[in-house]
Protein backbone atom coordinates (compact mmCIF):
# COMPACT_ATOMS: atom_id res chain seq x y z
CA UNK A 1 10.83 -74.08 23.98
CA UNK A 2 13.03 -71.25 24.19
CA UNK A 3 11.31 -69.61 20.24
CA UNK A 4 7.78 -70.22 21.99
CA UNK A 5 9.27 -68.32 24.91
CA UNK A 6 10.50 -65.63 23.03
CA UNK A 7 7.28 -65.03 20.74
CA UNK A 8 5.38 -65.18 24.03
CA UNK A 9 7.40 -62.17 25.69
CA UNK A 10 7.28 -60.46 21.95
CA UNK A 11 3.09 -60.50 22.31
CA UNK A 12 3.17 -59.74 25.95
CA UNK A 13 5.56 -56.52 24.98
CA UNK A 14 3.44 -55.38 21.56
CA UNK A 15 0.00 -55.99 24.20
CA UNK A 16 1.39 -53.38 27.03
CA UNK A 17 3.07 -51.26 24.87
CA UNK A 18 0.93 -50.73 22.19
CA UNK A 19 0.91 -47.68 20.26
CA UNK A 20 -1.60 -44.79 19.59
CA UNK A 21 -0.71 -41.88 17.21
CA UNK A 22 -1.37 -38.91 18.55
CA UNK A 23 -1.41 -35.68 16.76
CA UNK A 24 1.28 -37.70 14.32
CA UNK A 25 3.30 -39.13 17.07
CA UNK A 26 3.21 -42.43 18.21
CA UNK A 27 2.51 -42.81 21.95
CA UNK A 28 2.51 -46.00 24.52
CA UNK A 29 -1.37 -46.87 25.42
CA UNK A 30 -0.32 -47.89 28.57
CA UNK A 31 1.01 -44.04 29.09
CA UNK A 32 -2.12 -42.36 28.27
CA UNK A 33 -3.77 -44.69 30.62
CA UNK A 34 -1.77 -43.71 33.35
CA UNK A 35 -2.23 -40.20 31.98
CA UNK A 36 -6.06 -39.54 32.19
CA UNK A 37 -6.69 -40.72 35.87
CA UNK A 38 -3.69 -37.44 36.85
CA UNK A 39 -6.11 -35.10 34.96
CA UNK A 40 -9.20 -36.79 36.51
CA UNK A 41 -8.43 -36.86 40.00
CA UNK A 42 -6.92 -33.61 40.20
CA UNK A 43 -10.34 -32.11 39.50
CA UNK A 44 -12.35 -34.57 41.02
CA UNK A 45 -10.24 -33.66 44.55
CA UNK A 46 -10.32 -30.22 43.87
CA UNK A 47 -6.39 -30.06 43.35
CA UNK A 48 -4.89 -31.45 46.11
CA UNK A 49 -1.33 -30.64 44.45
CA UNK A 50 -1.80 -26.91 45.08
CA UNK A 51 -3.89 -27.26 48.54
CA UNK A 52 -2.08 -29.62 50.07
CA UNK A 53 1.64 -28.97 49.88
CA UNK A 54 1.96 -26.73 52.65
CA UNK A 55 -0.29 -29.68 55.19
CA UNK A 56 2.35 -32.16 53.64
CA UNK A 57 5.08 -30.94 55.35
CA UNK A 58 3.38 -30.00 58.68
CA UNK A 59 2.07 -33.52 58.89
CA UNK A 60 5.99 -34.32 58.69
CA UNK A 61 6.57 -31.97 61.26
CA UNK A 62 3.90 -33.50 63.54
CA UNK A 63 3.99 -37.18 62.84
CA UNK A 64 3.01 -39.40 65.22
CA UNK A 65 5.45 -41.16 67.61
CA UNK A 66 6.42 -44.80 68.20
CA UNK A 67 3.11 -46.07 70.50
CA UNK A 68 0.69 -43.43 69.20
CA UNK A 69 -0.78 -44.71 66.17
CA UNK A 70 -0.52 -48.37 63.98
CA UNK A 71 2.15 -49.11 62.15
CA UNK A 72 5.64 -49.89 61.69
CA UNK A 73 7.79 -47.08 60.91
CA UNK A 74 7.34 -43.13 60.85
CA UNK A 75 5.75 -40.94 58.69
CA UNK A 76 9.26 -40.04 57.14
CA UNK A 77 10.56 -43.45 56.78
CA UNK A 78 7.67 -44.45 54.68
CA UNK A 79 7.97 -41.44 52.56
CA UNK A 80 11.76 -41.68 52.02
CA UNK A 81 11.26 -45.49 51.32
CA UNK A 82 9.07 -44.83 48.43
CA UNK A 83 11.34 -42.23 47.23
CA UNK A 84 14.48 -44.80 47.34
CA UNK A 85 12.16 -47.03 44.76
CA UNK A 86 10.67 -44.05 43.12
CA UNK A 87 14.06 -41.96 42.59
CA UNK A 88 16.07 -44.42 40.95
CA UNK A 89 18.71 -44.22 37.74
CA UNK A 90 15.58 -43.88 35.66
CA UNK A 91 16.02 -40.48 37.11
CA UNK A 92 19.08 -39.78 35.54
CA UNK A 93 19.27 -41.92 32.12
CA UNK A 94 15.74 -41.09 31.55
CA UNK A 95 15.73 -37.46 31.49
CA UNK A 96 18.62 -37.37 29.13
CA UNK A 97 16.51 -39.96 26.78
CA UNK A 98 13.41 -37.76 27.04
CA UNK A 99 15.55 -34.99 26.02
CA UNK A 100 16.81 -36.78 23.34
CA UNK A 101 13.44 -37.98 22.04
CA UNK A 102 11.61 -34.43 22.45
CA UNK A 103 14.29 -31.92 23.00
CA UNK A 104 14.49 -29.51 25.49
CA UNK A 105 10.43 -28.88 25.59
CA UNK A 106 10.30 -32.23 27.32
CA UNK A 107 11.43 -30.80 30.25
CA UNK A 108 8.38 -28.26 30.76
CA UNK A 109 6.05 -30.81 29.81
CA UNK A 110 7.57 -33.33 32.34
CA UNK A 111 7.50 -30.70 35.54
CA UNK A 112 3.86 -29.83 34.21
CA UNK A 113 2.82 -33.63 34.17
CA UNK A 114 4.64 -34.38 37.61
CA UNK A 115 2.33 -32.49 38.86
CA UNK A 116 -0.82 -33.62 38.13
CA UNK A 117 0.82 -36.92 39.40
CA UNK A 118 0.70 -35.82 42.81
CA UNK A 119 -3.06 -36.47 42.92
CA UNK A 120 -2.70 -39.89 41.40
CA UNK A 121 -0.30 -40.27 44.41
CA UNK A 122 -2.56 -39.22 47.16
CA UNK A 123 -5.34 -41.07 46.29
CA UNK A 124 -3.74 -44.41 45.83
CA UNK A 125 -1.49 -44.13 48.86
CA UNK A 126 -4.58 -42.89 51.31
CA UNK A 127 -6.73 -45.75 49.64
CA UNK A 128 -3.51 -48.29 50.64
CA UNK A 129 -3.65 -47.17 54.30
CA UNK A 130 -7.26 -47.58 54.68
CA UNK A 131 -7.42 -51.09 53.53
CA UNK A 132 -3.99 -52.45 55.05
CA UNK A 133 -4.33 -55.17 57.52
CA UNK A 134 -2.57 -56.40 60.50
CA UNK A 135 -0.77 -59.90 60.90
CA UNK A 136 -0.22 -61.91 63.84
CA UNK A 137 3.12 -60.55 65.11
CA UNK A 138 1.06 -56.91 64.95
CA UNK A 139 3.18 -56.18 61.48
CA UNK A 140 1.00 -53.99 59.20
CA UNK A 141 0.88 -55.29 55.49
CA UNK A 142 -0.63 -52.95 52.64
CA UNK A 143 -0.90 -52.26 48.75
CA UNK A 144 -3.38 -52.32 45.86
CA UNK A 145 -3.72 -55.87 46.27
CA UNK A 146 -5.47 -55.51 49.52
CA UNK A 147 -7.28 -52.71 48.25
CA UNK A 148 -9.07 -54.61 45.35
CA UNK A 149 -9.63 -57.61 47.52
CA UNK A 150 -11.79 -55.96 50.17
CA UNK A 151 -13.26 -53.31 47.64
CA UNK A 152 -14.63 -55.40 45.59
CA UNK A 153 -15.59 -58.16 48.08
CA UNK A 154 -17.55 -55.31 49.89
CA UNK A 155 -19.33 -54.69 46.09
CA UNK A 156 -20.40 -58.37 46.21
CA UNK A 157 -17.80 -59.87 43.60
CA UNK A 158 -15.17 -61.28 45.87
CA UNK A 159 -13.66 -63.96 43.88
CA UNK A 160 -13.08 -61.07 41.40
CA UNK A 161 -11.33 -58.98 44.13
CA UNK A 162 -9.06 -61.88 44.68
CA UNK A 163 -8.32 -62.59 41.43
CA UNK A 164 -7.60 -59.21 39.98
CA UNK A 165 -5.52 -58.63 43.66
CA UNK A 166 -3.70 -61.92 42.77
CA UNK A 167 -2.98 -60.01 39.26
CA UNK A 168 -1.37 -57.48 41.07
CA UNK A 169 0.78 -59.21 43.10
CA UNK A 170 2.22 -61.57 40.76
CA UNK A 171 3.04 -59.15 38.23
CA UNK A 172 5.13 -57.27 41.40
CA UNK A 173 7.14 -60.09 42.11
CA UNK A 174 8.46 -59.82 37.90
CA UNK A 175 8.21 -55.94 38.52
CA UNK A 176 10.63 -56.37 41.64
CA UNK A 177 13.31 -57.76 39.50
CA UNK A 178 16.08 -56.36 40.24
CA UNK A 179 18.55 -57.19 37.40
CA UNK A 180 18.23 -53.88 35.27
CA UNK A 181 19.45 -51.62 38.03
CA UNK A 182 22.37 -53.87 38.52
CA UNK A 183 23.08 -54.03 35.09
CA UNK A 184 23.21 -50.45 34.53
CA UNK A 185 24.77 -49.43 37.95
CA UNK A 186 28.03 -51.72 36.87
CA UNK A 187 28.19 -50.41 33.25
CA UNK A 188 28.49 -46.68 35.08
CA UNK A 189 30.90 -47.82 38.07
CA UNK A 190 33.08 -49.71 35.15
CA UNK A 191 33.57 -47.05 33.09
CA UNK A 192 35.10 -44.72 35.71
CA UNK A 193 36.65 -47.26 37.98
CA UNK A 194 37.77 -49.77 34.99
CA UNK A 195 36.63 -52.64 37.03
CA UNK A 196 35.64 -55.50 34.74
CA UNK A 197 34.57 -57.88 36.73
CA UNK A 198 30.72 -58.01 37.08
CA UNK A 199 30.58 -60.70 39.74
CA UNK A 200 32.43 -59.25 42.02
CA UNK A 201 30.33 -56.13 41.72
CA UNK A 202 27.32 -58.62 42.10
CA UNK A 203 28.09 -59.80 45.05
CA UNK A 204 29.36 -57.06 47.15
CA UNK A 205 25.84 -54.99 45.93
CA UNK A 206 23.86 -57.93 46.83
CA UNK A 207 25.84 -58.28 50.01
CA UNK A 208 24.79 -54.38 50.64
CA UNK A 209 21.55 -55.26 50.03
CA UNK A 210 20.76 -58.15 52.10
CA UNK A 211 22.42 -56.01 55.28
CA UNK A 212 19.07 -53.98 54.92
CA UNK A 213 16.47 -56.76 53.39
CA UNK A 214 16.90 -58.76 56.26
CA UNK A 215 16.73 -56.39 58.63
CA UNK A 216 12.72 -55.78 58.36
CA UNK A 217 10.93 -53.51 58.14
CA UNK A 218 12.52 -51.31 60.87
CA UNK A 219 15.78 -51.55 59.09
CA UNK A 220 14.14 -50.45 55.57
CA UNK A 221 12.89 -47.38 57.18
CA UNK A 222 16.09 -46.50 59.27
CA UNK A 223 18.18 -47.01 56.35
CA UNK A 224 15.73 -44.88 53.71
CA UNK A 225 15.35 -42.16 55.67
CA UNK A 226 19.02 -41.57 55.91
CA UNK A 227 20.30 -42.55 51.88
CA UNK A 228 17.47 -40.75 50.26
CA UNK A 229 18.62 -37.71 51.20
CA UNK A 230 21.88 -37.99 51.24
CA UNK A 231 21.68 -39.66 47.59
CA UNK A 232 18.86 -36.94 46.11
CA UNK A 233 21.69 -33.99 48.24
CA UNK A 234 24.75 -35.49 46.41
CA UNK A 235 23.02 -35.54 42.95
CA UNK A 236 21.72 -32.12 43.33
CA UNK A 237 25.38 -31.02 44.11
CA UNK A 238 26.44 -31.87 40.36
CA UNK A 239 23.48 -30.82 38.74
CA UNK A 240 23.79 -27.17 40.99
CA UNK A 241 27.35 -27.39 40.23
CA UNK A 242 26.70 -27.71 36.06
CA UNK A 243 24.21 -25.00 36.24
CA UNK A 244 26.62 -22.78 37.98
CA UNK A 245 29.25 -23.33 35.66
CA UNK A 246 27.53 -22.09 33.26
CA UNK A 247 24.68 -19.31 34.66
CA UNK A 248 24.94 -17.06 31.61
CA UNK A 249 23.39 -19.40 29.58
CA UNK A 250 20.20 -20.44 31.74
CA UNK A 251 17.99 -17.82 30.21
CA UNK A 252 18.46 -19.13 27.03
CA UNK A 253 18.34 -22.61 28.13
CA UNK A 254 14.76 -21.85 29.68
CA UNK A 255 14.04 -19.83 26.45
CA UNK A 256 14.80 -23.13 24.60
CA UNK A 257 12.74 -25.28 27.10
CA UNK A 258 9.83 -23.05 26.68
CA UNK A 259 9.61 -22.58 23.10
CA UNK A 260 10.56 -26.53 22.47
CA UNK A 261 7.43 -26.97 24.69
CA UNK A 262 5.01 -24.69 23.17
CA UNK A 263 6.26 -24.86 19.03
CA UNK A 264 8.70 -27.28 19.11
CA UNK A 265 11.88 -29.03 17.76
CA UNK A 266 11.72 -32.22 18.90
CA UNK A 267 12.94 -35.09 16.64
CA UNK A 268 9.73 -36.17 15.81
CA UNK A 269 6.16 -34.24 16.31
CA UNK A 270 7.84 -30.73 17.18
CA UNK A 271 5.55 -29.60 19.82
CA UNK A 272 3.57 -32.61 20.38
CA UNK A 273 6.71 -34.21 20.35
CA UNK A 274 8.23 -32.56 23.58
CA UNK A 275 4.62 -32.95 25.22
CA UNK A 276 4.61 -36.42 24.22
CA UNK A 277 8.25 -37.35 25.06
CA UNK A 278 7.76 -35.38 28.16
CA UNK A 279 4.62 -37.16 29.40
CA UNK A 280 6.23 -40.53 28.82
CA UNK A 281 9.21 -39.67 31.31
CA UNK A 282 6.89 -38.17 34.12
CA UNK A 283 4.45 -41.22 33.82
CA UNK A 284 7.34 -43.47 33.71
CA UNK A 285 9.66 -41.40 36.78
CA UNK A 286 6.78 -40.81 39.48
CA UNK A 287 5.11 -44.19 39.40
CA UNK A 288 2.29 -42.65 40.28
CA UNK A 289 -0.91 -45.04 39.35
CA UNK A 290 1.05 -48.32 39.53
CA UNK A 291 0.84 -48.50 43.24
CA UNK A 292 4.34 -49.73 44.44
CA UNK A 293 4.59 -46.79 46.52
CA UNK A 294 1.38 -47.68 48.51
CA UNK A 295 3.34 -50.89 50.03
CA UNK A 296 5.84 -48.41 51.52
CA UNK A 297 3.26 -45.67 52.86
CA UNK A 298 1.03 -49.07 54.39
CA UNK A 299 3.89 -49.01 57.07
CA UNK A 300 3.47 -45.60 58.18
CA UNK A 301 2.36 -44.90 61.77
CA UNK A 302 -1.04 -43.17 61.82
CA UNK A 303 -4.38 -43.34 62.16
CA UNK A 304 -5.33 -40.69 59.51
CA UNK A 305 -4.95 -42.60 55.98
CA UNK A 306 -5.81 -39.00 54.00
CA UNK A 307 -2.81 -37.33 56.23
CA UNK A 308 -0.10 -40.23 54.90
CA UNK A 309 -1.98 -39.46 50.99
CA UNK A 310 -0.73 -35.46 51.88
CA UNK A 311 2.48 -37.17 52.48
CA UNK A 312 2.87 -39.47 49.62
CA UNK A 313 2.17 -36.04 47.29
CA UNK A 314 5.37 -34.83 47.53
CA UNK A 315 6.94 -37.80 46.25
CA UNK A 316 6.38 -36.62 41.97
CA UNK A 317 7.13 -32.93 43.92
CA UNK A 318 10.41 -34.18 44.80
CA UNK A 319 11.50 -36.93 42.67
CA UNK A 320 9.94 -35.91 38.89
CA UNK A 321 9.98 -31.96 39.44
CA UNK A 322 13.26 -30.95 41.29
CA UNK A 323 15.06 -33.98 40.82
CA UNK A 324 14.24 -34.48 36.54
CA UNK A 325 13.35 -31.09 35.86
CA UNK A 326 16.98 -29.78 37.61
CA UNK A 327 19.06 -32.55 35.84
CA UNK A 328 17.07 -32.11 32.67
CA UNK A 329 17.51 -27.80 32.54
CA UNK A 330 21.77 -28.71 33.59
CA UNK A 331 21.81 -31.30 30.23
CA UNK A 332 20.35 -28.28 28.11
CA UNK A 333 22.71 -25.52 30.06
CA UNK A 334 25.52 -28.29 29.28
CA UNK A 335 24.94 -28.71 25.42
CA UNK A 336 25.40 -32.40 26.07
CA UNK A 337 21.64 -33.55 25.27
CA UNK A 338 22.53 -33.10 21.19
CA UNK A 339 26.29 -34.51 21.01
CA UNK A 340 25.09 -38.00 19.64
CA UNK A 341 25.82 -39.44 23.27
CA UNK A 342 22.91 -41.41 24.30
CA UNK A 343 21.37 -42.45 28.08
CA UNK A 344 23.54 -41.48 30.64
CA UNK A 345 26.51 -40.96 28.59
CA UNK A 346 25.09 -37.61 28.41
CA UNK A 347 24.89 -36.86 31.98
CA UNK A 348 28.46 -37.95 32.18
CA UNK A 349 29.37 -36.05 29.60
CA UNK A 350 27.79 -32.56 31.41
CA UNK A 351 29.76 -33.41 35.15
CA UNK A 352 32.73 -34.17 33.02
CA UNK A 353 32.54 -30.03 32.16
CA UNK A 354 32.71 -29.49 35.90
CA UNK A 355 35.82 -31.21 36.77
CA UNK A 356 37.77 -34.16 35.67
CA UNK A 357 36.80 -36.41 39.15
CA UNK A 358 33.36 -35.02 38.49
CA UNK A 359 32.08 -38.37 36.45
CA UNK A 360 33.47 -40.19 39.75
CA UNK A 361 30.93 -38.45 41.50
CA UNK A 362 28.19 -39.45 39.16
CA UNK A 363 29.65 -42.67 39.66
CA UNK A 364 28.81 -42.72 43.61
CA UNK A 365 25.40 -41.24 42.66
CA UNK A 366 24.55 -44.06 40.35
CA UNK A 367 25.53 -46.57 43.21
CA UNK A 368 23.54 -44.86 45.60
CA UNK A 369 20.34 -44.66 43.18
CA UNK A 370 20.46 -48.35 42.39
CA UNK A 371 21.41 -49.37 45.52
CA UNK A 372 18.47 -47.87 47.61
CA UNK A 373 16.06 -48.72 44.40
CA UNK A 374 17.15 -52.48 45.18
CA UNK A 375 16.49 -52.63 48.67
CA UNK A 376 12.80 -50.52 48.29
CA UNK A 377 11.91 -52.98 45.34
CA UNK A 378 13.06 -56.01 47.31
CA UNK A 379 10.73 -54.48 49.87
CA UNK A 380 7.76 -54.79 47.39
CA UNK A 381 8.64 -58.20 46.12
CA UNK A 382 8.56 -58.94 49.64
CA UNK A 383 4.90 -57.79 50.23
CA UNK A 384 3.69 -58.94 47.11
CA UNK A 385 5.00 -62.56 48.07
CA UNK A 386 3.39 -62.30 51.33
CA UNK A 387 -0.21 -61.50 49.83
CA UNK A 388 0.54 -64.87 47.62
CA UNK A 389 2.27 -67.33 49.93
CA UNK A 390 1.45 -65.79 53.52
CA UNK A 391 3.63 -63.68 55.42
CA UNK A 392 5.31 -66.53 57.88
CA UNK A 393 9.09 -66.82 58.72
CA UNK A 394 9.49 -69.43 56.15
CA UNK A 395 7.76 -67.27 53.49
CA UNK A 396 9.63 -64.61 53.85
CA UNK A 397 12.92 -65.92 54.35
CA UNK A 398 12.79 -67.81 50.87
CA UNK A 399 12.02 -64.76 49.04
CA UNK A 400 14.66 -62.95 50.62
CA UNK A 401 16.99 -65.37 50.07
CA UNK A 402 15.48 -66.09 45.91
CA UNK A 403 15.79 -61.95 46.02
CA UNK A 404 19.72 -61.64 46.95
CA UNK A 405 20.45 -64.85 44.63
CA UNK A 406 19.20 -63.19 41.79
CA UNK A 407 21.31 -59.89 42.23
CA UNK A 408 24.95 -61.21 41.16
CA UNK A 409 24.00 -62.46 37.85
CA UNK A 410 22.27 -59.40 36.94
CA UNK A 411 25.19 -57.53 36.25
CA UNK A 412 27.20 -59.71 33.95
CA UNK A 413 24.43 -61.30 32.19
CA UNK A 414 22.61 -60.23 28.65
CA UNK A 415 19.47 -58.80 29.83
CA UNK A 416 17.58 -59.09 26.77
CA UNK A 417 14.19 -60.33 27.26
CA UNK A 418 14.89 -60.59 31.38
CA UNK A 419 14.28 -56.25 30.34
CA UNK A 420 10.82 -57.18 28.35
CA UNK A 421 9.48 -58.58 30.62
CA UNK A 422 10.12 -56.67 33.91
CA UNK A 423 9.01 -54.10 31.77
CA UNK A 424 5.97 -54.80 30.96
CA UNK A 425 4.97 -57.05 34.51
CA UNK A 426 5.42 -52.85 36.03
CA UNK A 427 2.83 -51.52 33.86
CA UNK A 428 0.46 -54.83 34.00
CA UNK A 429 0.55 -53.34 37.94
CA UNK A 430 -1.36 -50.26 36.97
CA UNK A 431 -4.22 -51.99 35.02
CA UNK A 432 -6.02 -53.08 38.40
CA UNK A 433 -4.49 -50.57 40.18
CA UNK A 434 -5.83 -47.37 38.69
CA UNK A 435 -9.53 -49.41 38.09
CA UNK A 436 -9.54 -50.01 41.98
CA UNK A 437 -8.58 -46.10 42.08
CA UNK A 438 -11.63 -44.98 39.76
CA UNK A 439 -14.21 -47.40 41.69
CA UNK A 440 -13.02 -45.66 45.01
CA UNK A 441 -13.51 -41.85 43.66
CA UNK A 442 -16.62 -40.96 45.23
CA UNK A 443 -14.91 -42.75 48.90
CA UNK A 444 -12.23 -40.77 48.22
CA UNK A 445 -13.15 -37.31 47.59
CA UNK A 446 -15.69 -38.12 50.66
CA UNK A 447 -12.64 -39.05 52.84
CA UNK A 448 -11.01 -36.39 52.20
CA UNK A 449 -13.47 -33.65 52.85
CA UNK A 450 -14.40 -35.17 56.13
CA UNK A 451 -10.50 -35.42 56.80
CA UNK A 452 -10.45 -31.67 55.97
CA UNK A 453 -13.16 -30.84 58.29
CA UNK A 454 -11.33 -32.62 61.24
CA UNK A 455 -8.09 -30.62 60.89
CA UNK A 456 -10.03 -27.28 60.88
CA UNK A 457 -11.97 -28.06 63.66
């Protein structure tokens, strides 16, 4: 039982993450696939992530109040709630493994690819609000699930709109595993602190997080809307501080970037190499075309689902291009990236250059990341379990309660192939998401023009 098991999560791995060789370096299909629809729907939109920016934030400014429009929290709250699951320790370890993997060209290529993910963004989250639906208590309920289920019911194959919007859900419930974000936040915390015991950190994280999960909806928003910043602020502090330390070597840190990005060093594929390594950490950091983000924008109040797609833009703005790109150019300023350290050892190792207490305060940020990543993704397990098994008391209840159960374990026990597959279950979410996304385009780009032609007039 348990060898059958373990072949079976080996072939679901190899299947997800199968390799292409591009240019002479070996790339994730599952990457490029994610990839293309960026490039596509930038065009096809006519580059929302240049005209759209400024509207972002003035739809912020002018959200609508509690009353005026559907939905369950504001504007804000559903952006910051994606960014808590969005912004998450990937963040941090990842950027140091992308510079690792493609030196400090990554870092270009990974600000030039968050980008393009904006549009992915936008599309799915505006799609998300158009479809969501309404339950008996008045609670609005949203994601790609929906999406494919009345899309292609409209198109005359309904049984396939409930089967590949079955696919999606199920797949979120293993994607909502929260066990890795655990594990990781307790190897951190132990390092500084010394604490060795892993249950203990278990349960007081899970007992953090069930203060918010069962609080609703309203509590989810309350509580993003005032960590994200404050988490993002603190983070920013360190990476600020680094680059301060040392300023006279920025130019030739950006010189480095640039070059790495354009002819290359990277350990394997030189230029294609940072591009390649870069790409992978953008795809990977902004989420943008597996749609888990759409289940936090479905609760935003408004009537106008293109105005919460401006909104759900500046979520690769913030989270992939300030937040990775900063903490990416501070490893290069800080000479840590090459040292042999490895994940986010070499983070550590650059706020250890600050300060001595400086690694405690990577410490706090590494709490904070997981912390409001757990509560977002318990959020989407929560959704994605509704869709399956209704969205009753009882329903929800027992997944909060299976949710908080699970968090204890997670940080004491060998993740192994718990890692597999929670891996692969998140990018099995963007096979039907991005195919609902491409058989929406022309909807889309028509929804947006006429949404355009509204504001002006």
């Amino acid at each position: 039982m348990g060898e059958s098991f373990s072949r079976a999560v080996d072939a679901l791995s190899a299947a997800v993450f199968f390799k292409v060789t591009l240019l002479g370096v070996q790339i994730e299909l599952i990457v490029l696939y994610l990839a293309l629809p960026m490039l596509f729907f930038t065009l096809w939109l006519g580059f929302p992530n240049i005209r759209c920016v400024g509207h972002a934030f003035r739809v912020l400014r002018n959200q609508p109040r509690e009353g005026e429009a559907k939905g369950d929290v504001s504007q804000f709250a559903a952006l910051t709630t994606a960014l808590a699951g969005t912004i998450g320790l990937g963040n941090i370890a990842g950027v140091a493994v992308a510079l690792t993997m493609g030196g400090p060209g990554a870092i270009l290529w990974m600000f030039v690819i968050g980008w393009f993910a904006m549009t992915v963004k936008m599309a799915e989250v505006t799609l998300g609000l158009k479809y969501r639906v309404v339950d008996d208590r008045g609670h609005v309920h949203g994601g790609p699930m929906y999406v494919l289920k009345t899309v292609l019911g409209r198109m005359g194959w309904p049984k396939l709109g409930l089967i590949l919007g079955g696919f999606y859900a199920f797949f979120a419930l293993f994607g909502a595993i929260p066990m890795v974000q655990v594990n990781q936040s307790f190897a951190q915390v132990s390092v500084v602190t010394g604490l060795a015991n892993g249950w203990a950190y278990g349960i007081f994280l899970a007992f953090c997080v069930a203060l918010v999960t069962i609080g609703g909806a309203h509590w989810l928003g309350e509580f993003s809307k005032r960590l994200t910043p404050l988490k993002v602020a603190v983070y920013l502090i360190g990476v600020v501080a680094i680059l301060l330390l040392h300023a006279d070597r920025i130019p030739a840190a950006l010189g480095l970037i640039f070059e790495g990005a354009l002819t290359g060093s990277a350990a394997t594929g030189g230029a294609v190499g940072a591009f390649v390594a870069g790409m992978r950490r953008a795809v990977f950091a902004s989420e943008a075309g597996v749609g888990s983000a759409v289940m936090a924008h479905s609760l935003a109040r408004t009537d106008e689902p293109v105005s919460e797609g401006m909104v759900a833009l500046l979520e690769p703005l913030l989270g992939t291009m300030v937040v990775c790109a900063l903490g990416g150019l501070a490893l290069v300023v800080a000479g840590t990236w090459n040292d042999g350290s490895q994940g986010i050892a070499i983070t550590s190792a650059a706020f250890g250059q600050v300060a001595g207490w400086f690694p405690w305060l990577l410490a706090v940020v590494v709490f904070l990341f997981a912390y409001s990543t757990l509560v977002a993704w318990g959020f989407y397990g929560l959704q994605a379990w509704g869709y399956l098994f209704g969205h009753g008391r009882k329903a929800q209840w027992s997944y909060k309660i299976l949710y908080i159960v699970a968090l204890p374990p997670a940080a004491v026990i060998d993740l192994g192939r718990v890692v597999d597959i929670v891996d692969s279950s998140f990018f099995l979410m963007a096979i039907p998401n991005v195919i609902a996304l491409y058989l929406c385009a022309r909807e889309l780009r028509r929804d947006v023009r006429k949404y355009w032609a509204r504001v002006r007039s």
